[in-house]
Structure formats: C-alpha cells, structure tokens
PDB file of N, CA and C in Angstrom:
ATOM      1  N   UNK A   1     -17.704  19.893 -24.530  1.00  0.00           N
ATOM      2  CA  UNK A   1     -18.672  18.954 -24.009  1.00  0.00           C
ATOM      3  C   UNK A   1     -18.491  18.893 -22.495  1.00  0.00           C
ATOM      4  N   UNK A   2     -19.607  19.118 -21.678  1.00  0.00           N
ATOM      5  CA  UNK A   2     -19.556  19.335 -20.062  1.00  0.00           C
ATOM      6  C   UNK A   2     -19.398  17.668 -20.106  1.00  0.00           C
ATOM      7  N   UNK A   3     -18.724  17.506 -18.805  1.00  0.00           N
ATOM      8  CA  UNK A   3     -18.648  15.772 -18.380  1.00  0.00           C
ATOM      9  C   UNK A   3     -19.019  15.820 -16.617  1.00  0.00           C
ATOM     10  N   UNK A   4     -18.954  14.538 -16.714  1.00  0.00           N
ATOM     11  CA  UNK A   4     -18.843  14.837 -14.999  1.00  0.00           C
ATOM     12  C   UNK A   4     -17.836  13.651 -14.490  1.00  0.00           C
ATOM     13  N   UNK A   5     -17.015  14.213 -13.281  1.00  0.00           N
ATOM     14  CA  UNK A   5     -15.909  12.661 -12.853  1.00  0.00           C
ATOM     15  C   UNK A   5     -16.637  12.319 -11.809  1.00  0.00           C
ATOM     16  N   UNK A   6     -16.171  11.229 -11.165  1.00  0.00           N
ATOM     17  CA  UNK A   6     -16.029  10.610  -9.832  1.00  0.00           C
ATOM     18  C   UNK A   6     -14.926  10.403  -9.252  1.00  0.00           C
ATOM     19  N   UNK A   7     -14.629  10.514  -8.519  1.00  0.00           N
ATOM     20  CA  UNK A   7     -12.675   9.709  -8.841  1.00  0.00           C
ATOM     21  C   UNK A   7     -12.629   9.572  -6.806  1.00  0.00           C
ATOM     22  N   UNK A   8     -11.852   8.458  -6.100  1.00  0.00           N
ATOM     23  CA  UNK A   8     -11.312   7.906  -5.324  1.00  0.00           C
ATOM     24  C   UNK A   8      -9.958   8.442  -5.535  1.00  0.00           C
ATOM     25  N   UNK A   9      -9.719   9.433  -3.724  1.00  0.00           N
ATOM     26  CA  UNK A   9      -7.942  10.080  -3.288  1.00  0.00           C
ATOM     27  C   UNK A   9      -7.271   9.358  -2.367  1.00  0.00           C
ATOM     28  N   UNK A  10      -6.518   9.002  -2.707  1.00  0.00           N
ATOM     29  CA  UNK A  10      -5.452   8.478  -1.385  1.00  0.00           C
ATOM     30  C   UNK A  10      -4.493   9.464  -1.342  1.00  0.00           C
ATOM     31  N   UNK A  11      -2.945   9.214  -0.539  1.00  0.00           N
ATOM     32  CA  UNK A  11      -2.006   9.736  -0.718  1.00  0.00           C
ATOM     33  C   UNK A  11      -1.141   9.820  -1.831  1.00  0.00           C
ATOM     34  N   UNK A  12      -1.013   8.869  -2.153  1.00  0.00           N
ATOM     35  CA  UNK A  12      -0.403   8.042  -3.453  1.00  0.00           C
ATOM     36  C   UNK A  12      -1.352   7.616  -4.568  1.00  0.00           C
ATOM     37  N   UNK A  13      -2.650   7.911  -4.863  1.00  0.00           N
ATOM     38  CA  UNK A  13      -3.161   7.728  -6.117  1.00  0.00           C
ATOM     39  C   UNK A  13      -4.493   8.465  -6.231  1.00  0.00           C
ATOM     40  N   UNK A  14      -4.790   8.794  -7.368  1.00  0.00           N
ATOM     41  CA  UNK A  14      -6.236   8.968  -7.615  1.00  0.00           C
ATOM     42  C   UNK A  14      -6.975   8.109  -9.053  1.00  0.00           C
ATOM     43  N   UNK A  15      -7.936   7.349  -8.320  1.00  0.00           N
ATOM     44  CA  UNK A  15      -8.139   6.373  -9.800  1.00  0.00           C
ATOM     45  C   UNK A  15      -9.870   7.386  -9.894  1.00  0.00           C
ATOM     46  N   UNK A  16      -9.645   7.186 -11.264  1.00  0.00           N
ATOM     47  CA  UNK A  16     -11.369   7.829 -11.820  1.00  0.00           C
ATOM     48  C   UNK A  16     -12.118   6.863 -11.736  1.00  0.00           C
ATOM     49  N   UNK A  17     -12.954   6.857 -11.242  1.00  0.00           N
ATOM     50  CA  UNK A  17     -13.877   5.849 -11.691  1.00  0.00           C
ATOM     51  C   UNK A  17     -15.385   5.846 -12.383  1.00  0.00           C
ATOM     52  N   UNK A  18     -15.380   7.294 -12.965  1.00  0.00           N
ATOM     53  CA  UNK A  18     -16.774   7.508 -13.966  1.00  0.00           C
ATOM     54  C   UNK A  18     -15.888   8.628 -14.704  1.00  0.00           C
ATOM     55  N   UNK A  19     -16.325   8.849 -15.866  1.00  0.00           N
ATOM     56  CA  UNK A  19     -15.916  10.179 -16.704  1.00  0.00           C
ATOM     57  C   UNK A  19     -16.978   9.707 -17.664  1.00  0.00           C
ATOM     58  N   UNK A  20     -18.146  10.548 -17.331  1.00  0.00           N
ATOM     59  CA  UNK A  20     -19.366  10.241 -18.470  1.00  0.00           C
ATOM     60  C   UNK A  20     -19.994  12.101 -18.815  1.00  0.00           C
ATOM     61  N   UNK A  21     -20.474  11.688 -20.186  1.00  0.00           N
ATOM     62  CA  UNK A  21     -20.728  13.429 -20.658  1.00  0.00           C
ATOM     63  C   UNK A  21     -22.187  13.770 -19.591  1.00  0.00           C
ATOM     64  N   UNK A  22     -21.861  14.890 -19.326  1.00  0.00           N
ATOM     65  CA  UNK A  22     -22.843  15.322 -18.197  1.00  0.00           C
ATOM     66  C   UNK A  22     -24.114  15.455 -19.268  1.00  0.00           C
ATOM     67  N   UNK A  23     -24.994  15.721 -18.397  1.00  0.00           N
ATOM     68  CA  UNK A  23     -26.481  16.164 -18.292  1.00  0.00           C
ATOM     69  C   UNK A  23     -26.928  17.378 -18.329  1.00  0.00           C
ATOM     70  N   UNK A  24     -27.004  18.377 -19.412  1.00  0.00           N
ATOM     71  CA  UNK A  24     -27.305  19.713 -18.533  1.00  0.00           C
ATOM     72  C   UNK A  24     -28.971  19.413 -18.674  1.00  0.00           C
ATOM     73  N   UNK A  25     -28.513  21.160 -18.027  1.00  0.00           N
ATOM     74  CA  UNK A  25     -30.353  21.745 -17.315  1.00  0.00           C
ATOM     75  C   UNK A  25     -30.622  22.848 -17.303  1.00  0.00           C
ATOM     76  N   UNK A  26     -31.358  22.962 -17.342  1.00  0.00           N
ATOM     77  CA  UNK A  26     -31.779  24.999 -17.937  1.00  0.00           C
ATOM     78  C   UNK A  26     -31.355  25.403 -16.784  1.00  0.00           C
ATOM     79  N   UNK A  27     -30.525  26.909 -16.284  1.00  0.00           N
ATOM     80  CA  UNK A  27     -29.838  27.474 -15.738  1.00  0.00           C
ATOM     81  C   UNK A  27     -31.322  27.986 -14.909  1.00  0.00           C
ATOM     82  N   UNK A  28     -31.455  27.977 -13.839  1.00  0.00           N
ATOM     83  CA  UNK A  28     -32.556  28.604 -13.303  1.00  0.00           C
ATOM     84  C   UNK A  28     -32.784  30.268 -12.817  1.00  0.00           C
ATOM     85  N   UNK A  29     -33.446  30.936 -12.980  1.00  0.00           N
ATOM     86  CA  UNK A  29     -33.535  32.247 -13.187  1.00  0.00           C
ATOM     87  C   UNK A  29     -32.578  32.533 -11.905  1.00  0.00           C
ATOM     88  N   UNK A  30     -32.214  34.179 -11.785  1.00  0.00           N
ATOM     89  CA  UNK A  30     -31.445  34.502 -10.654  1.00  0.00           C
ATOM     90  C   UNK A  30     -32.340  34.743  -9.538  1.00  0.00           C
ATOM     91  N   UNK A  31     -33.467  34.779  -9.606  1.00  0.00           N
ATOM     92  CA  UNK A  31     -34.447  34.724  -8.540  1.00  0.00           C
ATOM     93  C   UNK A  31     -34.720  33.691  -7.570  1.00  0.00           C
ATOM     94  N   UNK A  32     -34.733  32.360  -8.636  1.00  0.00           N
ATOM     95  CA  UNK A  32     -34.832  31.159  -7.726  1.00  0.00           C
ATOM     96  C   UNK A  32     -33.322  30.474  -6.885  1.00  0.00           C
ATOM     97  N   UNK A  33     -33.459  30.333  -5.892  1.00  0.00           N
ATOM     98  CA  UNK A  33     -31.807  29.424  -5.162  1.00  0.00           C
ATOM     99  C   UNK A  33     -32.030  28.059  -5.183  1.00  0.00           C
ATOM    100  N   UNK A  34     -30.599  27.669  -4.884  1.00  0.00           N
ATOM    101  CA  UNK A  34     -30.236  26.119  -5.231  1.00  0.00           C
ATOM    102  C   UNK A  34     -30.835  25.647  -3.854  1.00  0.00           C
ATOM    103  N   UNK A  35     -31.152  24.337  -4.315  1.00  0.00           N
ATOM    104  CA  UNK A  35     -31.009  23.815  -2.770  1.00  0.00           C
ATOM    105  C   UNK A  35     -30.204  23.631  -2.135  1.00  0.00           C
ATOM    106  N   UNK A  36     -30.477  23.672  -0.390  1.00  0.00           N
ATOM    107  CA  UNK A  36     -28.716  23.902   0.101  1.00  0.00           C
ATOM    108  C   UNK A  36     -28.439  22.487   0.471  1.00  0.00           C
ATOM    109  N   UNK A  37     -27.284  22.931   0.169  1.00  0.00           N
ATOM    110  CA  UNK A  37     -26.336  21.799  -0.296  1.00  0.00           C
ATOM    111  C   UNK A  37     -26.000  21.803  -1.608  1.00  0.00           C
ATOM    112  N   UNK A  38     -26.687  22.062  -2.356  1.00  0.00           N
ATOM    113  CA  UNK A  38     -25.705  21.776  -3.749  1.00  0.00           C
ATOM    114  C   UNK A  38     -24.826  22.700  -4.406  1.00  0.00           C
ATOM    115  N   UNK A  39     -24.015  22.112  -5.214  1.00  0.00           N
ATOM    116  CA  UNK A  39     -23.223  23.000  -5.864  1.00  0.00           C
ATOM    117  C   UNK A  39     -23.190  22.869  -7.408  1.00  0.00           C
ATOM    118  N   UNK A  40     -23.178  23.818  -7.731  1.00  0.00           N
ATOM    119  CA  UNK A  40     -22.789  24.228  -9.754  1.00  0.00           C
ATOM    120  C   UNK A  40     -21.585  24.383  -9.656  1.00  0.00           C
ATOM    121  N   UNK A  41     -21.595  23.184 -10.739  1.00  0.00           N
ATOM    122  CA  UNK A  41     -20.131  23.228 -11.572  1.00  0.00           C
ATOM    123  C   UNK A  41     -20.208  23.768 -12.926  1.00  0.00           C
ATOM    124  N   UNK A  42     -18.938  24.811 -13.407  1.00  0.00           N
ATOM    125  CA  UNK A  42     -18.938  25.412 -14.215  1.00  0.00           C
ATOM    126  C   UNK A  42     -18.500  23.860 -15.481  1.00  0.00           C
ATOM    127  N   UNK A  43     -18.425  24.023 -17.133  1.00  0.00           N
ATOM    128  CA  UNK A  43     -18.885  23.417 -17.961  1.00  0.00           C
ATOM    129  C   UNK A  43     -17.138  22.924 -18.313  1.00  0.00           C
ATOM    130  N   UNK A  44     -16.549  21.872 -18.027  1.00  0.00           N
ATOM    131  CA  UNK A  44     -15.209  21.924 -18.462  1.00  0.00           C
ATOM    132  C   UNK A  44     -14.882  21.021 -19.355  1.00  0.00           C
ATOM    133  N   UNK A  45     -14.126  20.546 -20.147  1.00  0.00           N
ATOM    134  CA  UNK A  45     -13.322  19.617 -21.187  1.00  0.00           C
ATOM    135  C   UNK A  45     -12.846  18.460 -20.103  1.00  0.00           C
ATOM    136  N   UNK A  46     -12.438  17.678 -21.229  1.00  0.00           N
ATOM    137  CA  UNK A  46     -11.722  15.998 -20.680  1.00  0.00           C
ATOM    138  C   UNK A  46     -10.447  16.710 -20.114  1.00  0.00           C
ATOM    139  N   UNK A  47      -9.755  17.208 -21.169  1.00  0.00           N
ATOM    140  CA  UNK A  47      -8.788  17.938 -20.695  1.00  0.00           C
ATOM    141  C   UNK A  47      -8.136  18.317 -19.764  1.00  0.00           C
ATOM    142  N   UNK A  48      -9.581  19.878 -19.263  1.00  0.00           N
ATOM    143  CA  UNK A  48      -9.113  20.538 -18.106  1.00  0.00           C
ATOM    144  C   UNK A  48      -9.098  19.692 -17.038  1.00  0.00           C
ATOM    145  N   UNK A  49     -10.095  18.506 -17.051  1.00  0.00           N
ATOM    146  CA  UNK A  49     -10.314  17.815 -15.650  1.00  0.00           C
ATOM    147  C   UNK A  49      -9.050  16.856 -15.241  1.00  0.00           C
ATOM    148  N   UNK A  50      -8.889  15.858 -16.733  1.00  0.00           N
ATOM    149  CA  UNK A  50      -7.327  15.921 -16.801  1.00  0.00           C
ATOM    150  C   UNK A  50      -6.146  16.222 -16.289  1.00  0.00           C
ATOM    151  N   UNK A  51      -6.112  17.666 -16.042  1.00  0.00           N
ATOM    152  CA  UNK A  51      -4.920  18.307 -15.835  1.00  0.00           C
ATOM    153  C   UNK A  51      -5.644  18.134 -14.217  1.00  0.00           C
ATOM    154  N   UNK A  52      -6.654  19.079 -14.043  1.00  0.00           N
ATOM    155  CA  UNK A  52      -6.887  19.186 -12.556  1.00  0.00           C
ATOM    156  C   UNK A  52      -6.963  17.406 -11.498  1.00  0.00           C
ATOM    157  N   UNK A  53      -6.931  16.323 -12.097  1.00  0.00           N
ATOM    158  CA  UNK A  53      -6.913  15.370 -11.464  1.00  0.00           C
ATOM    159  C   UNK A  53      -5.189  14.727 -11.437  1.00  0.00           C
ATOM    160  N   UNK A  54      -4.571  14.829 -12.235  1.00  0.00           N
ATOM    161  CA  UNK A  54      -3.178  14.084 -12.515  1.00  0.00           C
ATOM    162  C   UNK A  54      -2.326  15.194 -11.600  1.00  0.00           C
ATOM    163  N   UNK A  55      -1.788  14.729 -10.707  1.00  0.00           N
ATOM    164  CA  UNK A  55      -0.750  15.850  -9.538  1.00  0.00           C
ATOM    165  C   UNK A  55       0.800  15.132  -9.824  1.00  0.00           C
ATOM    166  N   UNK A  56       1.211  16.180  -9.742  1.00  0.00           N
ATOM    167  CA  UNK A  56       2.684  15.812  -9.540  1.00  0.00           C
ATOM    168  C   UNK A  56       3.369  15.205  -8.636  1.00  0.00           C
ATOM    169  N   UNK A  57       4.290  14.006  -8.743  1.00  0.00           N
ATOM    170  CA  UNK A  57       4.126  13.173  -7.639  1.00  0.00           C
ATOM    171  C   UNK A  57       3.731  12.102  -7.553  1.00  0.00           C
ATOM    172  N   UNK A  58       3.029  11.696  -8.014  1.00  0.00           N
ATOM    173  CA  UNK A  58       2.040  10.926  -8.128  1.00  0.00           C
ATOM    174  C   UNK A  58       2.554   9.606  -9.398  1.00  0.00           C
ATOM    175  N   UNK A  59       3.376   8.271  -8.649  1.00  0.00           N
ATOM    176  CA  UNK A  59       3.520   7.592  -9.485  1.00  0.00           C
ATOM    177  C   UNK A  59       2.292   6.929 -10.411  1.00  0.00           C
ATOM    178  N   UNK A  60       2.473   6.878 -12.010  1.00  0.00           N
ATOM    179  CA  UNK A  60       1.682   5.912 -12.801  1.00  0.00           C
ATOM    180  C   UNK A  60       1.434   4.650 -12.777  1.00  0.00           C
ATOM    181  N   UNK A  61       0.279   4.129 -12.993  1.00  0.00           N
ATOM    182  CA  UNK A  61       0.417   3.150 -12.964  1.00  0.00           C
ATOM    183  C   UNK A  61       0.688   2.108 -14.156  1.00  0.00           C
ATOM    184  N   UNK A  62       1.529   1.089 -14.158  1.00  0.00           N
ATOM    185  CA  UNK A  62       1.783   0.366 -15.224  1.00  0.00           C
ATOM    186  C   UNK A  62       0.575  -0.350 -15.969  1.00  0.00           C
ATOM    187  N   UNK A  63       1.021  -0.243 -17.255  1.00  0.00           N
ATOM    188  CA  UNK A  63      -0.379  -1.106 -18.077  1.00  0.00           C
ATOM    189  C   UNK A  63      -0.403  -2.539 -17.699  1.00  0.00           C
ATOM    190  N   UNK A  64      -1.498  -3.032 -17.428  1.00  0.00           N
ATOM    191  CA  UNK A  64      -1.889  -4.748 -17.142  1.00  0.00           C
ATOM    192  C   UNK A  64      -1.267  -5.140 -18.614  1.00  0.00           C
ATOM    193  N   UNK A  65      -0.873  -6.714 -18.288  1.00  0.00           N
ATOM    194  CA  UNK A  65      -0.845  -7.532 -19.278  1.00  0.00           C
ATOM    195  C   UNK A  65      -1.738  -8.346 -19.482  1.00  0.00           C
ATOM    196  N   UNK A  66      -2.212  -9.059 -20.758  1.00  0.00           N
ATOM    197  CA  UNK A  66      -3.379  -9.748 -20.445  1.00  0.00           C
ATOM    198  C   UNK A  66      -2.674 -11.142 -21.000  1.00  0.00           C
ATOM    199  N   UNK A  67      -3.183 -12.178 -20.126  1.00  0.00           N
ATOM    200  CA  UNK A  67      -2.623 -13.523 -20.173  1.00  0.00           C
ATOM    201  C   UNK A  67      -3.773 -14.595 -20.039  1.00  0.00           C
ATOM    202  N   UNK A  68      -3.449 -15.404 -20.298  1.00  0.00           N
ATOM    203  CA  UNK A  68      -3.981 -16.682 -20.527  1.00  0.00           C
ATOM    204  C   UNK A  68      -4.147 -17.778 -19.033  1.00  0.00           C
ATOM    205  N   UNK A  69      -4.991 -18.363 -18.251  1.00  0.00           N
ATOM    206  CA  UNK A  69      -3.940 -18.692 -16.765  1.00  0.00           C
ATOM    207  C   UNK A  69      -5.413 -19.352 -16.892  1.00  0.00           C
ATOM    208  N   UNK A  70      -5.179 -21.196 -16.435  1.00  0.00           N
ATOM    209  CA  UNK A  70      -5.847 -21.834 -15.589  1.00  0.00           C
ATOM    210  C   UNK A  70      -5.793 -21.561 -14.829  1.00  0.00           C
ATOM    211  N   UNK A  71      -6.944 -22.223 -14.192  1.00  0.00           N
ATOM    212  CA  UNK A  71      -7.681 -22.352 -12.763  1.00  0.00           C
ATOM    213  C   UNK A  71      -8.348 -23.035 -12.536  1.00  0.00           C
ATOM    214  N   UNK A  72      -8.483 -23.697 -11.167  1.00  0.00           N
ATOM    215  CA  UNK A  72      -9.732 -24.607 -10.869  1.00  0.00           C
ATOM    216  C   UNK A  72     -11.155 -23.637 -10.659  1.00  0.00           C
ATOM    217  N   UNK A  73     -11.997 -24.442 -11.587  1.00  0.00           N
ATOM    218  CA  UNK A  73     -13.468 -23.719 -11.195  1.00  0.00           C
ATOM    219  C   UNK A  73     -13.776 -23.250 -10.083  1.00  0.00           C
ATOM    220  N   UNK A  74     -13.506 -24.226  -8.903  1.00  0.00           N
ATOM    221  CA  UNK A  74     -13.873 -23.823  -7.802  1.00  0.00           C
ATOM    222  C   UNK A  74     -12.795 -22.534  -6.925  1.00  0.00           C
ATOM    223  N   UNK A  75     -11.808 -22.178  -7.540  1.00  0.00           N
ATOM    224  CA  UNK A  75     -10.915 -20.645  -7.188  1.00  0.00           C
ATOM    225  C   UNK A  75     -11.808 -19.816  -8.195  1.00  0.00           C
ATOM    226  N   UNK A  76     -12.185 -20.154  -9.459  1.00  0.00           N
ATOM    227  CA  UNK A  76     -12.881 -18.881 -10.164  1.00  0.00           C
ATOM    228  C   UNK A  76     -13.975 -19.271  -9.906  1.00  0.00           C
ATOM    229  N   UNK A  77     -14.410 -19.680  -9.431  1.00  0.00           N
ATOM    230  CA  UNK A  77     -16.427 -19.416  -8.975  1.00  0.00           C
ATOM    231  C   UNK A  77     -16.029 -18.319  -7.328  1.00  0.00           C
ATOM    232  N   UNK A  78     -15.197 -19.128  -6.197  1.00  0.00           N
ATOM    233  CA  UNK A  78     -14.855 -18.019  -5.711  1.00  0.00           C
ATOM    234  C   UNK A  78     -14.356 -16.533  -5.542  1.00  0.00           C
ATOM    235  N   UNK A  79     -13.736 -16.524  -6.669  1.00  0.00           N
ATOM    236  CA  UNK A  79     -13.286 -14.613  -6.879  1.00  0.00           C
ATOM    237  C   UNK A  79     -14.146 -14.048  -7.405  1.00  0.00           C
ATOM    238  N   UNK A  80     -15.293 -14.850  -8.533  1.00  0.00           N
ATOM    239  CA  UNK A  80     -16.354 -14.495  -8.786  1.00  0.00           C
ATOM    240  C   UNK A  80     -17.489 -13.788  -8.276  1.00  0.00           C
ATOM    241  N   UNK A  81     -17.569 -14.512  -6.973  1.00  0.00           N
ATOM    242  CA  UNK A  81     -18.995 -14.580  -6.133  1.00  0.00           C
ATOM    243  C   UNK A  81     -19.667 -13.435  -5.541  1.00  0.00           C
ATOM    244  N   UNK A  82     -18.435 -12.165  -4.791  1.00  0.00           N
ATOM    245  CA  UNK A  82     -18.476 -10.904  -4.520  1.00  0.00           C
ATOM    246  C   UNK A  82     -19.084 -10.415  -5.553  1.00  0.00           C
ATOM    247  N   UNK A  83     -18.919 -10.771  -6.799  1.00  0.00           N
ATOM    248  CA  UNK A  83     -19.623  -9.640  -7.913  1.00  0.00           C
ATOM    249  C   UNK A  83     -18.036  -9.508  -8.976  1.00  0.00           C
ATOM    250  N   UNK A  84     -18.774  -8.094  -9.845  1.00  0.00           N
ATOM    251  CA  UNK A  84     -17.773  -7.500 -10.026  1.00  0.00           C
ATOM    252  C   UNK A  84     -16.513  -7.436  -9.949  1.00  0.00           C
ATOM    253  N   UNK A  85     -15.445  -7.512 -10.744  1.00  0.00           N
ATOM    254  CA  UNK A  85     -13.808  -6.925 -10.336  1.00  0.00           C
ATOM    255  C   UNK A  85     -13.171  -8.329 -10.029  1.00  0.00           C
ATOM    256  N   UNK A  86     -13.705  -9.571 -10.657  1.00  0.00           N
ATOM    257  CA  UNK A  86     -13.005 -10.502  -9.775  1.00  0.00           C
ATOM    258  C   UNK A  86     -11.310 -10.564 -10.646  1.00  0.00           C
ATOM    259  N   UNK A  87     -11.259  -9.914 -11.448  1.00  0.00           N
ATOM    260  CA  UNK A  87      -9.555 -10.138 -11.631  1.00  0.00           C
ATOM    261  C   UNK A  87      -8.789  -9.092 -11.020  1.00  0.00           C
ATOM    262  N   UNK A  88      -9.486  -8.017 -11.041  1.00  0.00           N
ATOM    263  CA  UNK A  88      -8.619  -7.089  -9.796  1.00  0.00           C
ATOM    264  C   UNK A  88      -7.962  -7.877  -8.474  1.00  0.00           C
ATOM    265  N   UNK A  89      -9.437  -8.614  -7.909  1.00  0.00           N
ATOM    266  CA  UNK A  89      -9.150  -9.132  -6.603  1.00  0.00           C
ATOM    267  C   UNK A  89      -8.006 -10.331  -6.796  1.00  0.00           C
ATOM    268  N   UNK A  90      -8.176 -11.078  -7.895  1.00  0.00           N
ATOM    269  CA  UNK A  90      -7.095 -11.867  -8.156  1.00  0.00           C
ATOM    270  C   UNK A  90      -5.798 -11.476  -8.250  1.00  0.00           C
ATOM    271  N   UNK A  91      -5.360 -10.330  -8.907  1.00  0.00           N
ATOM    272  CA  UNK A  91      -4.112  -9.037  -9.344  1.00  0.00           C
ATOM    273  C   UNK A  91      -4.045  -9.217  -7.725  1.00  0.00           C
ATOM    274  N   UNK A  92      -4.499  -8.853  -6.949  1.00  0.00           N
ATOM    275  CA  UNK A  92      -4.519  -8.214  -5.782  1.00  0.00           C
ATOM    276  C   UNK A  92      -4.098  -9.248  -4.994  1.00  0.00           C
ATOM    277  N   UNK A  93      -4.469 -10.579  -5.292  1.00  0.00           N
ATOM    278  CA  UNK A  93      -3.817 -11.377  -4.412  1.00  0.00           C
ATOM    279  C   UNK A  93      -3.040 -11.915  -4.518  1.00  0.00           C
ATOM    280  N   UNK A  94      -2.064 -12.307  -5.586  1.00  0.00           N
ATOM    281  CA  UNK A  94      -1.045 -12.425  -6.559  1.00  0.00           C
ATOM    282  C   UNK A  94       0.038 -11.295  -6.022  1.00  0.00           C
ATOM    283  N   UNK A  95      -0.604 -10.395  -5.527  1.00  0.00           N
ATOM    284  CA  UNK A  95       0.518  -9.125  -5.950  1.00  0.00           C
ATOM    285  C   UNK A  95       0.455  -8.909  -4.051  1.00  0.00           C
ATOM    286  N   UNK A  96       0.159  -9.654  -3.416  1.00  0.00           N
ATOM    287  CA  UNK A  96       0.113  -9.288  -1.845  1.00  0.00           C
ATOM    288  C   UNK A  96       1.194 -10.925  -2.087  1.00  0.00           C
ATOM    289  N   UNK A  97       1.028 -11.586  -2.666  1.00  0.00           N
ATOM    290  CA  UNK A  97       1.789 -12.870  -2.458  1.00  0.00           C
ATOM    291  C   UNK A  97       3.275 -12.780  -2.373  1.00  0.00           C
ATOM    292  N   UNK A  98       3.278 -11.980  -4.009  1.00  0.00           N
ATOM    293  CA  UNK A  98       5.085 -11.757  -4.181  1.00  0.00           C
ATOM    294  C   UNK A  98       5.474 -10.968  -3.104  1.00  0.00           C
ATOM    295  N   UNK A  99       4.458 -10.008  -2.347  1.00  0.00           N
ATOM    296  CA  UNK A  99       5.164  -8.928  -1.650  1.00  0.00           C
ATOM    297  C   UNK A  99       5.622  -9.733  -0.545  1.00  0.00           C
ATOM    298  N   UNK A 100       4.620 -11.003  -0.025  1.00  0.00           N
ATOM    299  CA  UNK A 100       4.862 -11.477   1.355  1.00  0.00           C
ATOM    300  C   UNK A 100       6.437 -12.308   1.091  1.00  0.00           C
ATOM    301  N   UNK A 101       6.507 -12.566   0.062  1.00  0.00           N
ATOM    302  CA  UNK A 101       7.752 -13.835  -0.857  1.00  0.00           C
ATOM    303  C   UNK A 101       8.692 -12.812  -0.685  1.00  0.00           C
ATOM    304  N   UNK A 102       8.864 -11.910  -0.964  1.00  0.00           N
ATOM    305  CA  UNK A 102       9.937 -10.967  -1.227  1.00  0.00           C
ATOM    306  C   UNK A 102      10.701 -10.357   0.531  1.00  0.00           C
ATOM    307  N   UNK A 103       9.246  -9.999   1.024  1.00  0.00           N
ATOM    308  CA  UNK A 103       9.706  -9.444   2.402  1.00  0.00           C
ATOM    309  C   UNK A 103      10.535 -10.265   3.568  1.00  0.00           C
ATOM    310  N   UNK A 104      11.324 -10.984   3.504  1.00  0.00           N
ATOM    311  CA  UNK A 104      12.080 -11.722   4.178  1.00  0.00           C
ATOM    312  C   UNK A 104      12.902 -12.323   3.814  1.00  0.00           C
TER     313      UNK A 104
END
C-alpha cells in the first residue's frame, strides 16, 4: 500500500506528523513531462518509510501518561484558545517549569 509522510527534522528528533495511504494516478505516458518542480515518489510500505525516518542516535521518546488534573476554567479556556494541541502546550509548560526548578 503506497502512503505518503510529512514529518518535522531537528537535530535531535523527527516527529511524523501525517502517515496517510496515498492517492495514486495513472502514470502519464513517457511523452508527456512533469511539471517543474515536482517530484515522483516511487510506491513504498509503512515499513520502509519506517526504517528510512527512525536514525540512529536519535533518543525516543517516552510514552505520555494520562491523568486526571484540575484546573481553573479560566487556565483551560486559555490553553484552549490557540486552537488545537492545548495539552501539548500544557506538557510544555509543566515541563519548561521543572526544568527552570531544577536549573539552580
């Protein structure tokens, strides 16, 4: 099954952030050219992409726990409001906290 990724590189990580089964399309004769700029990708497995995205080196990341945690409405209407991801951003600020607690 062809797929297609997306994925975000840093130095230290690569997170995926789409792995959905691709779309094909009739292969267009050898007469006609691509438009420039684009590129064909050959048809690969979860697998191969798998292997070609995970580098050596490259610490894992630990599984979330999922917990239970009041809050005042008005902190979760705020992490809310951006949209999307608001417990990431929460993880995220939690986890900039201990670092600032720890560093001194």
């Amino acid at each position: 099954m062809p797929v297609s990724a997306v994925h975000t590189e840093t130095r230290h990580e690569i997170r995926v952030i789409s792995l959905r089964k691709a779309t094909l399309m009739k292969r267009a004769s050898a007469s006609t050219k691509s438009a420039p700029g684009t590129v064909e990708h050959p048809e690969a497995d979860v697998r191969h992409i798998v292997r070609g995205i995970v580098r050596h080196g490259l610490e894992t990341v630990p599984p979330k726990t999922s917990i239970s945690l009041r809050v005042d409405r008005e902190v979760l209407d705020w992490f809310k409001a951006p949209g999307r991801g608001y417990q990431t951003r929460m993880n995220a600020v939690l986890r900039a906290f201990r670092d600032a607690s720890t560093a001194g």
